[in-house]
C-alpha atoms as a PDB file:
ATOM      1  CA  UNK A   1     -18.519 -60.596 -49.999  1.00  0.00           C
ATOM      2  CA  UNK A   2     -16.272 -60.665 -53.234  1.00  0.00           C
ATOM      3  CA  UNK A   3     -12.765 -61.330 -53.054  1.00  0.00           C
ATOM      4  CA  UNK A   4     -10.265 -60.732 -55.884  1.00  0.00           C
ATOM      5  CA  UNK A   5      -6.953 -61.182 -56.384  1.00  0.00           C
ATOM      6  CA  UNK A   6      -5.125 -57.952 -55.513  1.00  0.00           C
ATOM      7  CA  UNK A   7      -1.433 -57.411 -56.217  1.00  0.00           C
ATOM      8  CA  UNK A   8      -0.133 -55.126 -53.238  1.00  0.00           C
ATOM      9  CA  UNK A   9       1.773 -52.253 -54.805  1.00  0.00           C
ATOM     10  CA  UNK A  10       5.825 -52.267 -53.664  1.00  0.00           C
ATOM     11  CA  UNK A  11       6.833 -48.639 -53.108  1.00  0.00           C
ATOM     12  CA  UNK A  12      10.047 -48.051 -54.762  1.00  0.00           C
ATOM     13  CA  UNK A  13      13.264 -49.160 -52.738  1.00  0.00           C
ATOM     14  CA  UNK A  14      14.859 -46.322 -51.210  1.00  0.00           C
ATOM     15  CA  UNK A  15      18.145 -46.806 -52.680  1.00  0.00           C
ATOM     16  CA  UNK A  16      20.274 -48.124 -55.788  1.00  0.00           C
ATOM     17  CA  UNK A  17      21.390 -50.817 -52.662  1.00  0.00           C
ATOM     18  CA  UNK A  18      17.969 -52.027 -52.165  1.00  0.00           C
ATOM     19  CA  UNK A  19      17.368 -52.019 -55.736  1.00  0.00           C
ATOM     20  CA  UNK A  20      20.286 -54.401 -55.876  1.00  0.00           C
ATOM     21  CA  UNK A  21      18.613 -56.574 -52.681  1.00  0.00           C
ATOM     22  CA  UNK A  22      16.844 -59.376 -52.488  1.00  0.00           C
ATOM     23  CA  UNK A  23      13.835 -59.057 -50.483  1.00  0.00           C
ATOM     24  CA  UNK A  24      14.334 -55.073 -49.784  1.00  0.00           C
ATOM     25  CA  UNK A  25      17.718 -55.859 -47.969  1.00  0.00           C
ATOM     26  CA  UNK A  26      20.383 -53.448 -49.283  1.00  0.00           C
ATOM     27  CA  UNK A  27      23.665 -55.316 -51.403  1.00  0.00           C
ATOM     28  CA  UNK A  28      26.599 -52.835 -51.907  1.00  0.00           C
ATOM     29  CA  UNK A  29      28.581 -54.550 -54.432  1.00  0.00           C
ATOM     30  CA  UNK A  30      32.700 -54.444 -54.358  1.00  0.00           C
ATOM     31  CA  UNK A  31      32.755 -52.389 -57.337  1.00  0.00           C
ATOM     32  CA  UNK A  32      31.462 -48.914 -55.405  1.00  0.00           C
ATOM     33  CA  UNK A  33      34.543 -48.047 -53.779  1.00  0.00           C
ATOM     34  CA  UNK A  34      33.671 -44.603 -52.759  1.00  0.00           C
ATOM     35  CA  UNK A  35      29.742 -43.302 -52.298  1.00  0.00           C
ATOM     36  CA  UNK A  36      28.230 -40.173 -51.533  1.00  0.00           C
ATOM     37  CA  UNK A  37      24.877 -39.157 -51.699  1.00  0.00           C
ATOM     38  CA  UNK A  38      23.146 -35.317 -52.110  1.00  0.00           C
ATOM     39  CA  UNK A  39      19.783 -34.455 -51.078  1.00  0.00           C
ATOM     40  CA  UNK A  40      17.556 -31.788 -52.267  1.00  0.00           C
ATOM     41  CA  UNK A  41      13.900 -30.758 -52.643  1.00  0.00           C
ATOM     42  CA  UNK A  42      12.330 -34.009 -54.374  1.00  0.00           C
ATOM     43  CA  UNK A  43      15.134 -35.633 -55.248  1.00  0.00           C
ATOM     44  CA  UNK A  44      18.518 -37.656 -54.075  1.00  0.00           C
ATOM     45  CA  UNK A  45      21.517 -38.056 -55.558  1.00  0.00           C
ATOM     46  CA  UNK A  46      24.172 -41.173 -55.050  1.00  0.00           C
ATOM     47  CA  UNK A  47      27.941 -40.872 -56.255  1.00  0.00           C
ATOM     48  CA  UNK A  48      29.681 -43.773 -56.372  1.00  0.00           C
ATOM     49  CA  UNK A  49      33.306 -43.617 -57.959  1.00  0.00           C
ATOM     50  CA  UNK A  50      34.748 -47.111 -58.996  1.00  0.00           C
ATOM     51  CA  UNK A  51      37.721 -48.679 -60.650  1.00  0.00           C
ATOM     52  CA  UNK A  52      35.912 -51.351 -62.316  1.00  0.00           C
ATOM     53  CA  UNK A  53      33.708 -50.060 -64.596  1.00  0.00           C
ATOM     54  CA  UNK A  54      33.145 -53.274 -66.267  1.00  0.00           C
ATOM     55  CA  UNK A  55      32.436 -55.003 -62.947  1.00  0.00           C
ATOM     56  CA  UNK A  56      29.712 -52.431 -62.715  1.00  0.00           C
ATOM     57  CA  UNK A  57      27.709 -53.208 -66.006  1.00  0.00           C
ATOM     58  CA  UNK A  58      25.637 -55.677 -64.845  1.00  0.00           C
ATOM     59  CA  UNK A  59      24.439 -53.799 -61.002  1.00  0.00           C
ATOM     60  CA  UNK A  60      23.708 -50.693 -63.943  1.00  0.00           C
ATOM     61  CA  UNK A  61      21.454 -52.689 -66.478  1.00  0.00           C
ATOM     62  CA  UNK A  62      19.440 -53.972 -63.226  1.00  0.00           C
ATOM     63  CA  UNK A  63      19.435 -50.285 -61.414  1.00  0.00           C
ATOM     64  CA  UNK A  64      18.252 -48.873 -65.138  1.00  0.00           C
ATOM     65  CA  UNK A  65      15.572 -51.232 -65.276  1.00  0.00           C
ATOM     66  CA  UNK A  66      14.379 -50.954 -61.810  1.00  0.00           C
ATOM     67  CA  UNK A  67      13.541 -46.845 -62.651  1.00  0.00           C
ATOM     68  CA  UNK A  68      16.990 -45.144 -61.536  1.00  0.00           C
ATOM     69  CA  UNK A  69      18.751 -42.687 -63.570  1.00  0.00           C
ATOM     70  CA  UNK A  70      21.987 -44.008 -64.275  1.00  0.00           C
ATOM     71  CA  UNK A  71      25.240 -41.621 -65.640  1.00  0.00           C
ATOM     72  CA  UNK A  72      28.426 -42.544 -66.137  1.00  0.00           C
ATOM     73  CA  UNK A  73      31.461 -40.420 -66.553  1.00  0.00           C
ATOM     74  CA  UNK A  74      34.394 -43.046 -68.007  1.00  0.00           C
ATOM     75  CA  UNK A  75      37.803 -42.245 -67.037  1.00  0.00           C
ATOM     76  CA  UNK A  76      39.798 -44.961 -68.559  1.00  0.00           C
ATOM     77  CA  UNK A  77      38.767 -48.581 -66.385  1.00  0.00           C
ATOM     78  CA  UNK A  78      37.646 -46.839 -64.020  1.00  0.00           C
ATOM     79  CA  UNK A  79      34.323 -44.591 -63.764  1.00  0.00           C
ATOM     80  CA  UNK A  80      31.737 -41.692 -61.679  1.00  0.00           C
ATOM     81  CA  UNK A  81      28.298 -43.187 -61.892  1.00  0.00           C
ATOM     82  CA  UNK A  82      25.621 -40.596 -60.866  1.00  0.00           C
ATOM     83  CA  UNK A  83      22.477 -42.766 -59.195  1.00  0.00           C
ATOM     84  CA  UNK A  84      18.692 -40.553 -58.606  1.00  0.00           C
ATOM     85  CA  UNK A  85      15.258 -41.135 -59.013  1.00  0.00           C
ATOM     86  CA  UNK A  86      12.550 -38.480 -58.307  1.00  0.00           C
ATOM     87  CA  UNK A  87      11.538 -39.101 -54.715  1.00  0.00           C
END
């Protein structure tokens, strides 16, 4: 019998937190002040509203890169980021 080297496949973390996890536990950084999230057919949404955008930057580049959608309404410092990925 053969044996290769197989690389399991990680299914996506389940949310922007676990993204932001080490070793699929969640991290909610200090920056989301306020979260909500909206569910519909194939696809969640996550709200979080912060005063910091700048603290933020960093968590986004990683979330972008990681497959989320990231949008971000600016109000002066402080921001609405919209979070979703097809489920």
């Amino acid at each position: 019998m053969h044996t290769k080297n197989i690389t399991p496949i990680r299914p996506a973390p389940r949310t922007p937190y676990h993204s932001l996890g080490a070793d699929a536990k969640m991290r909610i950084p200090e920056w989301a002040q306020h979260r909500s999230v909206y569910r519909s057919a194939g696809r969640t949404l996550y709200v979080v509203e912060t005063d910091t955008l700048a603290d933020a930057s960093r968590d986004l580049v990683q979330l972008d890169n990681a497959g989320w959608n990231v949008s971000v309404e600016k109000s002066g410092p402080a921001a609405r980021i919209a979070l979703s990925r097809a489920a």
